[in-house]
N, C-alpha and C. Protein backbone atom coordinates (compact mmCIF):
# COMPACT_ATOMS: atom_id res chain seq x y z
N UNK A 1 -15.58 44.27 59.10
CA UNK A 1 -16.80 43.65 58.62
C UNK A 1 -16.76 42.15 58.90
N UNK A 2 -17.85 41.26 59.13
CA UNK A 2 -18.14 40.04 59.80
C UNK A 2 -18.39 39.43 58.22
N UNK A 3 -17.88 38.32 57.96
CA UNK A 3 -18.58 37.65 56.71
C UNK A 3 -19.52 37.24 57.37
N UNK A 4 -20.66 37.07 56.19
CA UNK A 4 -22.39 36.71 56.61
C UNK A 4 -22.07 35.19 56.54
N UNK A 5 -22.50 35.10 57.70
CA UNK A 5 -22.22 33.11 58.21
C UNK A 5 -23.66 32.43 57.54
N UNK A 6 -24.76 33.49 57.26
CA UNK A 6 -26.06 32.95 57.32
C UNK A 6 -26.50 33.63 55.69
N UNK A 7 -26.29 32.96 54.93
CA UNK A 7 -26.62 33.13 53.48
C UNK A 7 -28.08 34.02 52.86
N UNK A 8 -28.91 34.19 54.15
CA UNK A 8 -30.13 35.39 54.02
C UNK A 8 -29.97 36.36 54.63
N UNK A 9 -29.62 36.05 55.99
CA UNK A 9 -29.47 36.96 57.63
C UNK A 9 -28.56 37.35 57.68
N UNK A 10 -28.26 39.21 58.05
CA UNK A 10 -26.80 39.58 58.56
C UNK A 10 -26.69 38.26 59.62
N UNK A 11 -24.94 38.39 60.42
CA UNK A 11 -24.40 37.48 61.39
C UNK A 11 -24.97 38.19 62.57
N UNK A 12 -25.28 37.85 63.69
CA UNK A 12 -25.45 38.52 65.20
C UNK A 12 -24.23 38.32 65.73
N UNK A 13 -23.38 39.53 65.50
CA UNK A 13 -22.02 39.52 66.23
C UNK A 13 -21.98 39.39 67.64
N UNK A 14 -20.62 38.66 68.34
CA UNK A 14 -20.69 38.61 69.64
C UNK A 14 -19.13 38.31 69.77
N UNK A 15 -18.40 38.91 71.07
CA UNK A 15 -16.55 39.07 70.48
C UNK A 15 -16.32 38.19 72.31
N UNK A 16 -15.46 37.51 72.50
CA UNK A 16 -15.27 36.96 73.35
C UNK A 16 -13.78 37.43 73.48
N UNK A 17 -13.40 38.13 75.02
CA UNK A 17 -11.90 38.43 74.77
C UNK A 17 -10.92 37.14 75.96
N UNK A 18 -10.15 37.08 75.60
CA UNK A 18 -9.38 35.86 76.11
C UNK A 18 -7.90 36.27 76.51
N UNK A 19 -7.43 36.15 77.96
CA UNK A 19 -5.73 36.46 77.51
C UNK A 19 -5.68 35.55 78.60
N UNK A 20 -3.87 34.87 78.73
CA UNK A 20 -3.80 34.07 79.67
C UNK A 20 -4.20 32.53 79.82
N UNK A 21 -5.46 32.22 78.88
CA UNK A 21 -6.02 31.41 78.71
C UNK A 21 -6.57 31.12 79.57
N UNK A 22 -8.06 31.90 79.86
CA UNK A 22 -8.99 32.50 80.23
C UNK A 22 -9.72 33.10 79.92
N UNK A 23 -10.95 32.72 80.04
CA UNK A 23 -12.00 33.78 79.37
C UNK A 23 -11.99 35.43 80.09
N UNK A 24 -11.97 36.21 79.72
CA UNK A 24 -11.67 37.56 80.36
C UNK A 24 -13.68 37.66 80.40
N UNK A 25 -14.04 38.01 79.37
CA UNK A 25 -15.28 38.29 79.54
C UNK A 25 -16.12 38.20 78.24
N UNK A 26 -17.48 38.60 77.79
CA UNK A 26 -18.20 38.75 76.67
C UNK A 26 -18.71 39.84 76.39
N UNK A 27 -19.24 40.42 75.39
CA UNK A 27 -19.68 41.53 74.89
C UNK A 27 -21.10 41.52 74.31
N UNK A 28 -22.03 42.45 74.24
CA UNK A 28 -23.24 42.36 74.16
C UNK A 28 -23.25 41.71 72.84
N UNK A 29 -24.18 41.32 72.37
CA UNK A 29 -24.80 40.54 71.03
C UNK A 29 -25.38 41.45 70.15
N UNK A 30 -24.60 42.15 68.99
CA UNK A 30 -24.87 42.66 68.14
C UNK A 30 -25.70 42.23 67.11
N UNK A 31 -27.37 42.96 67.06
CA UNK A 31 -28.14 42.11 66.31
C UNK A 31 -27.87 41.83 64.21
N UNK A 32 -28.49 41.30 64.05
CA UNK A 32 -28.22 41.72 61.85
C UNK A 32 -27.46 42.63 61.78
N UNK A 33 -26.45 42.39 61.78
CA UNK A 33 -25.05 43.44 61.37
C UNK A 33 -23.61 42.73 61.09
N UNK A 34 -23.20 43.41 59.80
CA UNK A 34 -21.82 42.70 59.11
C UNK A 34 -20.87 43.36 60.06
N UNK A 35 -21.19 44.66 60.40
CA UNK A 35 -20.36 46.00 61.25
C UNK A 35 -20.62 46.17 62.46
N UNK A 36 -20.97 44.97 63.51
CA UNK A 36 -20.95 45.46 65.13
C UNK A 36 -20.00 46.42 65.56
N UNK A 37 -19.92 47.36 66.31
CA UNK A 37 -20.04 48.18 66.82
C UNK A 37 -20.46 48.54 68.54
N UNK A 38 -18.96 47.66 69.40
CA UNK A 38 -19.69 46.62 70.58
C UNK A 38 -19.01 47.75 71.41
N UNK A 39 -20.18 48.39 72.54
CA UNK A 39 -20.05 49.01 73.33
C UNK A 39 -19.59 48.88 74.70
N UNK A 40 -19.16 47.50 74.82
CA UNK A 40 -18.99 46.84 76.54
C UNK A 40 -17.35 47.09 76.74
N UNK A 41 -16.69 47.45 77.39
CA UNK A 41 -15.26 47.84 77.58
C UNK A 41 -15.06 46.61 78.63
N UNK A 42 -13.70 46.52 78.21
CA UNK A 42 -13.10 45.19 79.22
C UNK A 42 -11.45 46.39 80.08
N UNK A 43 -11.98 46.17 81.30
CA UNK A 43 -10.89 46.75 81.98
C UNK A 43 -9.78 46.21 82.09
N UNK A 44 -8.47 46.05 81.59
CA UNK A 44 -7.30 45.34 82.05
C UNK A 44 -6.40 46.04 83.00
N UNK A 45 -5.34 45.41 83.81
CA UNK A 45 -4.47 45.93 83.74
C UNK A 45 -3.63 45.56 83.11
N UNK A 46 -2.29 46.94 82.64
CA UNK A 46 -1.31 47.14 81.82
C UNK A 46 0.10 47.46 82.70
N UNK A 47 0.96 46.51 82.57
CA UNK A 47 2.68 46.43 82.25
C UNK A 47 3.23 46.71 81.46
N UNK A 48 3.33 47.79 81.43
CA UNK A 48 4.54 48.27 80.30
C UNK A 48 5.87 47.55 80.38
N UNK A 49 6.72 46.92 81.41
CA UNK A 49 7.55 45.74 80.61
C UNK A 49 7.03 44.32 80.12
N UNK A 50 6.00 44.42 80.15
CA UNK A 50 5.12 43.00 79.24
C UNK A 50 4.27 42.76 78.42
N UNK A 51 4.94 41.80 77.60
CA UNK A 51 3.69 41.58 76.60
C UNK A 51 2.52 40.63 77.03
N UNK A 52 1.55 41.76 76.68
CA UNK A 52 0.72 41.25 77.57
C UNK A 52 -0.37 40.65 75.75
N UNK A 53 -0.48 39.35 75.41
CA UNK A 53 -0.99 38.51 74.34
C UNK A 53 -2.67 38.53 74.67
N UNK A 54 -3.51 39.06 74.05
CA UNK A 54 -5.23 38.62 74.22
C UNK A 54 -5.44 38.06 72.91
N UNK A 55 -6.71 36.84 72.94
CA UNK A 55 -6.97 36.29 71.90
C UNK A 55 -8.58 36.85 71.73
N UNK A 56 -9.38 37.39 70.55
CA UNK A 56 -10.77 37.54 70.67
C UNK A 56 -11.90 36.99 69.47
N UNK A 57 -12.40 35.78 70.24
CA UNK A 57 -13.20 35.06 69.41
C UNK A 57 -14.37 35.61 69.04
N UNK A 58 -14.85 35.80 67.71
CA UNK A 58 -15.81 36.38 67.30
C UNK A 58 -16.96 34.90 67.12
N UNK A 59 -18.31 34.99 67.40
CA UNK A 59 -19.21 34.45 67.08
C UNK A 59 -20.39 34.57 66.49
N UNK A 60 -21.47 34.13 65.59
CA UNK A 60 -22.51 34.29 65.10
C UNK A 60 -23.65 33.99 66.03
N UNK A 61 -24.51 34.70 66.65
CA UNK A 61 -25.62 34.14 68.04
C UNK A 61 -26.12 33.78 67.70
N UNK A 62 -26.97 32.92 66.88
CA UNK A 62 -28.12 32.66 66.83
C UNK A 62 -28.94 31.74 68.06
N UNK A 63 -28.51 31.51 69.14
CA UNK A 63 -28.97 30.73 70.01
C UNK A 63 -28.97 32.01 71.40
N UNK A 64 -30.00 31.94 72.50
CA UNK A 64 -29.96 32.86 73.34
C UNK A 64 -29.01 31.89 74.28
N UNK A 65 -28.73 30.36 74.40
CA UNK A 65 -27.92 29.61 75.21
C UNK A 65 -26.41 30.20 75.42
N UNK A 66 -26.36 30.08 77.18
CA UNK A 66 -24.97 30.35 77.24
C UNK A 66 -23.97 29.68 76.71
N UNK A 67 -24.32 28.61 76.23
CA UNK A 67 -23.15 27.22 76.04
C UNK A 67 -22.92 28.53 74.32
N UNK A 68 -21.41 28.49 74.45
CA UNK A 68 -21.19 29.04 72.90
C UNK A 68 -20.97 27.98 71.58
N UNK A 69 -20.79 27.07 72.43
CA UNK A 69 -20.63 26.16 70.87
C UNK A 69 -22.10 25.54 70.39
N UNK A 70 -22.79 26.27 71.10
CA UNK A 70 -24.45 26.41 70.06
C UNK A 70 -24.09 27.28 69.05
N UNK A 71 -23.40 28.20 69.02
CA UNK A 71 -23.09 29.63 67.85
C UNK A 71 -22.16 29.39 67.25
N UNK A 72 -22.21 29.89 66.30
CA UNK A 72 -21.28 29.71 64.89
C UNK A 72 -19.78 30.30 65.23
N UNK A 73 -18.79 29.76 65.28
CA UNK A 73 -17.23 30.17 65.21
C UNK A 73 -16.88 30.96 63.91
N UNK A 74 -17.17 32.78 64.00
CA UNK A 74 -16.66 33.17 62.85
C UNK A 74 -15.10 33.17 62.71
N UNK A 75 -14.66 33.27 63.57
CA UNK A 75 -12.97 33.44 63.63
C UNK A 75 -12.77 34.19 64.66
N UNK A 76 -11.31 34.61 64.91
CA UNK A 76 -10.19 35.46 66.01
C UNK A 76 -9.64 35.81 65.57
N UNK A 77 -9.07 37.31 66.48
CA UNK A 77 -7.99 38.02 66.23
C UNK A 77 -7.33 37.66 67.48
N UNK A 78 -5.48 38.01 67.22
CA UNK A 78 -4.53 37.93 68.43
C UNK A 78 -4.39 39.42 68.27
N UNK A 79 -3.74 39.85 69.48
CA UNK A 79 -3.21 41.18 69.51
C UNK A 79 -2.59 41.29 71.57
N UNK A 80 -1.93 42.12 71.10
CA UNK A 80 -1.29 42.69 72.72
C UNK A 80 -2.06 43.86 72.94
N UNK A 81 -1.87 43.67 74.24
CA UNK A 81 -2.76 44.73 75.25
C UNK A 81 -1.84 46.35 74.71
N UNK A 82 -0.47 46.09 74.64
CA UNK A 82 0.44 47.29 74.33
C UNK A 82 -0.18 48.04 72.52
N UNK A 83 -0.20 46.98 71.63
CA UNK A 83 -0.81 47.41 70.17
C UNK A 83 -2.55 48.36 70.44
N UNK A 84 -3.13 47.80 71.38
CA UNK A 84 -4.77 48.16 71.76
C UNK A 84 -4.16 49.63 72.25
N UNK A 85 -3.61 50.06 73.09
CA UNK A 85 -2.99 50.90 73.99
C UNK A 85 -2.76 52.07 73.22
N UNK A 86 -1.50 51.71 72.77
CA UNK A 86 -0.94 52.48 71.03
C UNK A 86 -1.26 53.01 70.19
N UNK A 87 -2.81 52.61 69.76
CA UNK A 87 -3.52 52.92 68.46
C UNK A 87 -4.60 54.32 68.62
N UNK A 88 -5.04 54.61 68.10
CA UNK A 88 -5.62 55.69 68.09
C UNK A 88 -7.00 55.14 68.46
N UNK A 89 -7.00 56.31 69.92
CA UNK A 89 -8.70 56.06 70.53
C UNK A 89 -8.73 54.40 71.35
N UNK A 90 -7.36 53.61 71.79
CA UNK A 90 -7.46 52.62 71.56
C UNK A 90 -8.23 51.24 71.28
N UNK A 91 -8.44 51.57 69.73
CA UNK A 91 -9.56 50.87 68.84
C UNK A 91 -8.31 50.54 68.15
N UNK A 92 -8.48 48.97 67.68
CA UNK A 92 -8.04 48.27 66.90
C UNK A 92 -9.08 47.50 65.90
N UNK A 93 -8.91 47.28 64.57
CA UNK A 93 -9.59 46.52 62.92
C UNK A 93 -8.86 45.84 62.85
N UNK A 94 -8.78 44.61 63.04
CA UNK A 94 -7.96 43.34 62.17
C UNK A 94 -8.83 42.82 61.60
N UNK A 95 -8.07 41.69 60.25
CA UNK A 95 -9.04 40.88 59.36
C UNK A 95 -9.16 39.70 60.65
N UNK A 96 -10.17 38.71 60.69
CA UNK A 96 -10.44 37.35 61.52
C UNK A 96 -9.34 36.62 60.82
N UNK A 97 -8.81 35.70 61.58
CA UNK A 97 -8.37 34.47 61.20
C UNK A 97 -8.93 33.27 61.73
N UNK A 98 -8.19 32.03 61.56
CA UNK A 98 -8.74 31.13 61.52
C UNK A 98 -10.28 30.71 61.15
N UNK A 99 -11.18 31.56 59.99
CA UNK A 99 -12.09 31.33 59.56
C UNK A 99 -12.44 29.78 59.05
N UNK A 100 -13.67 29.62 59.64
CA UNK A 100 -13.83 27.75 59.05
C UNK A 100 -14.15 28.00 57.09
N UNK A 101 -13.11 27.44 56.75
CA UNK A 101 -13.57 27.30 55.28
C UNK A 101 -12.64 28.36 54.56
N UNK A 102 -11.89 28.67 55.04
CA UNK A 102 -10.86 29.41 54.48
C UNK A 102 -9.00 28.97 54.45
């Protein structure tokens, strides 16, 4: 679940995945919803002798602008490509961190 960034309005989720330090890619813009539910798959490749580290920034859209720091920074999760891999259906739930105000 997304904390509501917007005190009337669900958040418009949007997940940015990052490894390498690099933007890998973006994911569609989930409209009024605490629970996106983001259908865009990011293809990697996988090394099984490496840890392979992705970072994925979650944002609030309210702007149709590409520039993202028009949109609200809800927070990130870290995780390895091997934990995504591992898990069942490979779908991973973490809580966000680095939330502003927390």
């Amino acid at each position: 679940d997304l904390a509501d960034a917007q005190s009337l309005l669900p958040s418009d989720g949007e997940s940015r995945a990052r490894g390498h330090c690099f933007k890998y890619g973006r994911t569609e813009v989930i409209e009024n919803t605490l629970n996106p539910d983001f259908v865009r798959k990011f293809v990697l490749d996988y090394f099984f002798e490496e840890k392979q580290n992705l970072r994925f920034d979650v944002y609030s859209v309210d702007s149709r602008s590409t520039n993202i720091s028009k949109n609200v920074f809800l927070g990130q999760i870290f995780v390895t490509l091997g934990e995504i891999i591992g898990s069942a259906g490979s779908r991973v739930e973490r809580l966000l961190t680095g939330v502003p105000g927390k």
